[in-house]
PDB file of N, CA and C in Angstrom:
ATOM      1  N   UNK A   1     143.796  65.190 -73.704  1.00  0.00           N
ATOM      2  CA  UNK A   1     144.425  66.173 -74.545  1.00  0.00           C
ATOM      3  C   UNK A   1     143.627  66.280 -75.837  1.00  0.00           C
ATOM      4  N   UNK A   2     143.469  67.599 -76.395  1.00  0.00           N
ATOM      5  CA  UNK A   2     142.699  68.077 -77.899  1.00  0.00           C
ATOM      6  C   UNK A   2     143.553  68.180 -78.673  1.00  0.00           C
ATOM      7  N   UNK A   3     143.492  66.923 -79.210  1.00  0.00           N
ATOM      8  CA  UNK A   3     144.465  67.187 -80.682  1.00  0.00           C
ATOM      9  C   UNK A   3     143.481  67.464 -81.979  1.00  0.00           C
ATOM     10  N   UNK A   4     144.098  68.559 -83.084  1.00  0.00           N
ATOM     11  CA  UNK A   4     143.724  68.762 -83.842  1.00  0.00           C
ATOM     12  C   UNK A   4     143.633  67.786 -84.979  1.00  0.00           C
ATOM     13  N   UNK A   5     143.175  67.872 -85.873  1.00  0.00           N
ATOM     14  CA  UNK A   5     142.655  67.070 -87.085  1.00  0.00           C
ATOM     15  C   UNK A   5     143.569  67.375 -88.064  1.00  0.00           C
ATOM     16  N   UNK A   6     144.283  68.349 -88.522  1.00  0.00           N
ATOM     17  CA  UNK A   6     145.627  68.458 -88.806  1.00  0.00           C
ATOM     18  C   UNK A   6     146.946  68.305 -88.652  1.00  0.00           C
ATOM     19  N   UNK A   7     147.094  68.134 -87.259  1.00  0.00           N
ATOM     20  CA  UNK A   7     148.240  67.588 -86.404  1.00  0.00           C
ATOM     21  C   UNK A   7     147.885  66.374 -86.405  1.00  0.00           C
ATOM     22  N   UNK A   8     146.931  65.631 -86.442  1.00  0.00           N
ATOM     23  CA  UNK A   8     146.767  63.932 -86.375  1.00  0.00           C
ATOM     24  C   UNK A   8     147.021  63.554 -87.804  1.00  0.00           C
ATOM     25  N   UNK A   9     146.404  64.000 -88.799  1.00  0.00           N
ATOM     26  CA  UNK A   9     147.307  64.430 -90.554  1.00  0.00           C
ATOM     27  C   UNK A   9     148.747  64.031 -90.699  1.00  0.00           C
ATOM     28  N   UNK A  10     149.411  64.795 -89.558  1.00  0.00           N
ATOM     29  CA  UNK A  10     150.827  65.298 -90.227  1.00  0.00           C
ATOM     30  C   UNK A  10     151.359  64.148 -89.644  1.00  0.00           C
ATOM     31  N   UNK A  11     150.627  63.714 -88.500  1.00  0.00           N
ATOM     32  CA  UNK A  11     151.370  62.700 -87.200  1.00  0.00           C
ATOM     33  C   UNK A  11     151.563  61.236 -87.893  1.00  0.00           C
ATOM     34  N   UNK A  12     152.916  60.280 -88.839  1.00  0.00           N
ATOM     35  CA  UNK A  12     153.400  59.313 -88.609  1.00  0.00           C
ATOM     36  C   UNK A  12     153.369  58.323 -87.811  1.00  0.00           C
ATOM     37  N   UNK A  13     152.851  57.118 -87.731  1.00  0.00           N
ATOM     38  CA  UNK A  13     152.928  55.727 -86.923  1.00  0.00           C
ATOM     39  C   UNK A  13     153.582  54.918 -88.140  1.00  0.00           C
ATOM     40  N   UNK A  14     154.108  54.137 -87.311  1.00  0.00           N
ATOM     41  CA  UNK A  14     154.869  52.906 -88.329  1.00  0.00           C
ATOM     42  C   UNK A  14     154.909  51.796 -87.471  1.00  0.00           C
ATOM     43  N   UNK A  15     154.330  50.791 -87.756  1.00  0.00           N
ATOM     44  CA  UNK A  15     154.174  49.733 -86.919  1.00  0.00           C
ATOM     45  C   UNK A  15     154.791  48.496 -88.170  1.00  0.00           C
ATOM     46  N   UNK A  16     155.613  47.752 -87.594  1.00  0.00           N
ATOM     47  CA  UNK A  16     155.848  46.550 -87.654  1.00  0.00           C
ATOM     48  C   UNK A  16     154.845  45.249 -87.409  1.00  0.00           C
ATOM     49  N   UNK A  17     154.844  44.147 -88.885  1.00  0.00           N
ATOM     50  CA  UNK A  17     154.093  43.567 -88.621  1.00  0.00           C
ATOM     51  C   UNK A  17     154.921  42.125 -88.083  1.00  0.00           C
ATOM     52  N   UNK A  18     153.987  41.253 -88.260  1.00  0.00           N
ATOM     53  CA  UNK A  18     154.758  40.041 -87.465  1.00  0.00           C
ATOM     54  C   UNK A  18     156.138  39.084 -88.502  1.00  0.00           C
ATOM     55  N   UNK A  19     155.489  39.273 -89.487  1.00  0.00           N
ATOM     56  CA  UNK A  19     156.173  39.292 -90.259  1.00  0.00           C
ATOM     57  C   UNK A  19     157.610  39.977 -90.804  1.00  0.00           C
ATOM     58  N   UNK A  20     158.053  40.674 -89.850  1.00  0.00           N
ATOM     59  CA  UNK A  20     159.184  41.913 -90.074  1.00  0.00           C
ATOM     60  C   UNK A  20     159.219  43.157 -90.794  1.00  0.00           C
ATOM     61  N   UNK A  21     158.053  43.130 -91.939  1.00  0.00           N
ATOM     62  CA  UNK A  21     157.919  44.388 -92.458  1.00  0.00           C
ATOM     63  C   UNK A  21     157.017  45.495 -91.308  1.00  0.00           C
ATOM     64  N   UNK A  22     157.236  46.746 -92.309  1.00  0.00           N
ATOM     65  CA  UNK A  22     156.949  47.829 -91.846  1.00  0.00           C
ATOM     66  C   UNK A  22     155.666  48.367 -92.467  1.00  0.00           C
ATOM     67  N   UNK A  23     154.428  48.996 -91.867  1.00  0.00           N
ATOM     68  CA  UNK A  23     153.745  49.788 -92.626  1.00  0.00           C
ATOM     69  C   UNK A  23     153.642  51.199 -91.503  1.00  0.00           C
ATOM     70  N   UNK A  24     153.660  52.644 -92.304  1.00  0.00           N
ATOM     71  CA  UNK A  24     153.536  53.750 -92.101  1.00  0.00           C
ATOM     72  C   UNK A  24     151.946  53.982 -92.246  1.00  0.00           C
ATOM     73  N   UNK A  25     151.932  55.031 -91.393  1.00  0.00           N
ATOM     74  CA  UNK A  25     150.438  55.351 -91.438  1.00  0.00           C
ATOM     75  C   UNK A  25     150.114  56.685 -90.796  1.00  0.00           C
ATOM     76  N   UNK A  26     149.080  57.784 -91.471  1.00  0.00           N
ATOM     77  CA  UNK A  26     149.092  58.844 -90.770  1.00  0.00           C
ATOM     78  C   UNK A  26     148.008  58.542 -89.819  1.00  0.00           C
ATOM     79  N   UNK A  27     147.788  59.609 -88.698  1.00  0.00           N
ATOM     80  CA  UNK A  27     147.652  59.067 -87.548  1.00  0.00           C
ATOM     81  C   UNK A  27     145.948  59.136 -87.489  1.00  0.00           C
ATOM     82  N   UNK A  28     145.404  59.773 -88.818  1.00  0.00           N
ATOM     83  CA  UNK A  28     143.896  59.739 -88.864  1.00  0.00           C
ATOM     84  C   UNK A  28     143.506  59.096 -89.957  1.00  0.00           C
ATOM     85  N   UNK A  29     144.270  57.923 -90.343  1.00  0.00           N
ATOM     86  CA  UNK A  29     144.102  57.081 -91.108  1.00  0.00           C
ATOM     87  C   UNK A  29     143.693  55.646 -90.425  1.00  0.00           C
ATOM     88  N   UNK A  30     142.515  55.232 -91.155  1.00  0.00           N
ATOM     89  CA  UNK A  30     141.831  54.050 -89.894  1.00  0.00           C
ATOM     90  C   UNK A  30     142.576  52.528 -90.696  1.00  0.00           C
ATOM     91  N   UNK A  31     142.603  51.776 -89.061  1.00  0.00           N
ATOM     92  CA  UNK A  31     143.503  50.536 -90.024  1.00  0.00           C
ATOM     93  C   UNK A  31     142.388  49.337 -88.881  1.00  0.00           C
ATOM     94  N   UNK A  32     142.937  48.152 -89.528  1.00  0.00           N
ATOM     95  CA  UNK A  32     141.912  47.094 -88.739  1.00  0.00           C
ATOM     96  C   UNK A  32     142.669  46.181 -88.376  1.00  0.00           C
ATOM     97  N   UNK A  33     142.745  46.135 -87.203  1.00  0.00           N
ATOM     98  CA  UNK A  33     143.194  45.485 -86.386  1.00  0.00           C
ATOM     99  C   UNK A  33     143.005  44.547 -84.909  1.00  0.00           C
ATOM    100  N   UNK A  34     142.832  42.653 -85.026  1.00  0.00           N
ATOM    101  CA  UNK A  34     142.349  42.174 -84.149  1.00  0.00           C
ATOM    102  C   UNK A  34     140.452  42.063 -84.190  1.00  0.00           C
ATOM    103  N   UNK A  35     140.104  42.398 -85.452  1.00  0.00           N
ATOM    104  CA  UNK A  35     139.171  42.411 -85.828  1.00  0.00           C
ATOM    105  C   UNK A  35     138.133  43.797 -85.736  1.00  0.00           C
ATOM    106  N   UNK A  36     139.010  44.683 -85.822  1.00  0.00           N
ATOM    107  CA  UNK A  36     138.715  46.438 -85.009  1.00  0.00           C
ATOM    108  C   UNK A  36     138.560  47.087 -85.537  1.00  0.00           C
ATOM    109  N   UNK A  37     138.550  48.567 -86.278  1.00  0.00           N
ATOM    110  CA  UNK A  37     138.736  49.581 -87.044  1.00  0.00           C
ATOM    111  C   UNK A  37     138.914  50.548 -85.780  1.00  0.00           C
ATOM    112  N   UNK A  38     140.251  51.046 -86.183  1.00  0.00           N
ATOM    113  CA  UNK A  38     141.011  52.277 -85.328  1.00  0.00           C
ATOM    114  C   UNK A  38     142.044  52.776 -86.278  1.00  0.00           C
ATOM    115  N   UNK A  39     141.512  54.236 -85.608  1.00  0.00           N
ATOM    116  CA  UNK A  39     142.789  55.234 -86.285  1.00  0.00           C
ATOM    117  C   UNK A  39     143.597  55.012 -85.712  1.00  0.00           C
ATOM    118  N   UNK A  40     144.801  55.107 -86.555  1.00  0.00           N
ATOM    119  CA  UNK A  40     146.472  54.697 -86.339  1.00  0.00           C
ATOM    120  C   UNK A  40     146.341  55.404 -84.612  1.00  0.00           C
ATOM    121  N   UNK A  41     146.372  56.413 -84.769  1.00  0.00           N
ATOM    122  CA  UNK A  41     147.105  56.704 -83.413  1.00  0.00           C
ATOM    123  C   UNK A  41     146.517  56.244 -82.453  1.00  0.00           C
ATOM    124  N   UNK A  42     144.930  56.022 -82.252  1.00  0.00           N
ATOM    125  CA  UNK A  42     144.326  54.997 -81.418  1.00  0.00           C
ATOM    126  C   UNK A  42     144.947  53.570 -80.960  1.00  0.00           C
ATOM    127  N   UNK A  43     145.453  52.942 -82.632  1.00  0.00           N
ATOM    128  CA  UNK A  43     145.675  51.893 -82.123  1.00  0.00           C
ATOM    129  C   UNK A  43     147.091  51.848 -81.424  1.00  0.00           C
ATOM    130  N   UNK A  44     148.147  52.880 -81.857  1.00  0.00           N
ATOM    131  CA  UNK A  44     149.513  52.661 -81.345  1.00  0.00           C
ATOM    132  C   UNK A  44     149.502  52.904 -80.268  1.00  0.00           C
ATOM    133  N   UNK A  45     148.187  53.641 -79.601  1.00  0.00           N
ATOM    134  CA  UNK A  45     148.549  54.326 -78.512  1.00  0.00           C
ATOM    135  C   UNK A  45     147.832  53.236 -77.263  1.00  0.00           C
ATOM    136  N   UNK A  46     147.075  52.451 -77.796  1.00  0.00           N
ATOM    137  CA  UNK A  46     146.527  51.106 -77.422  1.00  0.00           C
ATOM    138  C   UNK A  46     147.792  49.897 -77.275  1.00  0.00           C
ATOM    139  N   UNK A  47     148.353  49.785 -78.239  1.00  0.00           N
ATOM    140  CA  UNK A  47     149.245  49.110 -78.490  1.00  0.00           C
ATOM    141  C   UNK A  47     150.743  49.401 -77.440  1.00  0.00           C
ATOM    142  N   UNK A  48     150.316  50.568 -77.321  1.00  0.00           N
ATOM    143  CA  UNK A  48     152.056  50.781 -76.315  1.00  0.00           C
ATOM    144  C   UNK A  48     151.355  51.054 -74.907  1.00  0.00           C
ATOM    145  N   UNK A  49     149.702  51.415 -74.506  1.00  0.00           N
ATOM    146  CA  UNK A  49     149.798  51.331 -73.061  1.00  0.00           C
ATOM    147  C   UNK A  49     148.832  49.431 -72.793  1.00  0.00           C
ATOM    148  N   UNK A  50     149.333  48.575 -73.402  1.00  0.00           N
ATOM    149  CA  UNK A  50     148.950  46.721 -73.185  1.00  0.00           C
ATOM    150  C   UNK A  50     147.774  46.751 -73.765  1.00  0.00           C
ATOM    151  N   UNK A  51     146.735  47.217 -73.903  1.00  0.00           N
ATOM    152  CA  UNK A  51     145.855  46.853 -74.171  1.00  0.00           C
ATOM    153  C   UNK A  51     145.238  45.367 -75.275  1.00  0.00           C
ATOM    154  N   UNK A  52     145.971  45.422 -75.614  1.00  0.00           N
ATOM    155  CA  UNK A  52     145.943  43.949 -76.711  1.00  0.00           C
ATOM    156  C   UNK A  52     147.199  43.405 -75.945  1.00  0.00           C
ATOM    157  N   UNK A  53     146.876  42.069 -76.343  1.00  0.00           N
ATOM    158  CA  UNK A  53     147.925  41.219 -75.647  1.00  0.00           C
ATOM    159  C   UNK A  53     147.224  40.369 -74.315  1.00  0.00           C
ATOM    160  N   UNK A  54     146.500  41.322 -73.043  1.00  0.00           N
ATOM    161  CA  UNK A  54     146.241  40.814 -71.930  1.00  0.00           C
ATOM    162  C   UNK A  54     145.343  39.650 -72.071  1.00  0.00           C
ATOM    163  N   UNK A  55     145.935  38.753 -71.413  1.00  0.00           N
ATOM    164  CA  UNK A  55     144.739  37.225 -70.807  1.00  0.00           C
ATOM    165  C   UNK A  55     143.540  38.134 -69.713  1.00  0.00           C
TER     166      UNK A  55
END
């Protein structure tokens, strides 16, 4: 799917850390994670089909 660069803008992730708090993030905003750099929606979208986690 072609998502636009404005719609990834407008697009919200909020991920919980281990710790219980919350951080928000727009979805073409790059965050680092597991030693990584990914845009939010990369990583949530990593994050909800297993990709981290597996042995």
């Amino acid at each position: 799917m072609l998502v636009k660069e404005q719609d990834l803008a407008n697009t919200r992730y909020r991920f919980t850390l281990e710790d219980g708090s919350t951080v928000e993030l727009a979805g073409n905003e790059t965050v680092e994670y597991d030693g990584e750099t990914h845009t939010a929606a990369n990583l949530f979208d990593a994050l909800k089909e297993g990709y981290y986690g597996r042995l």
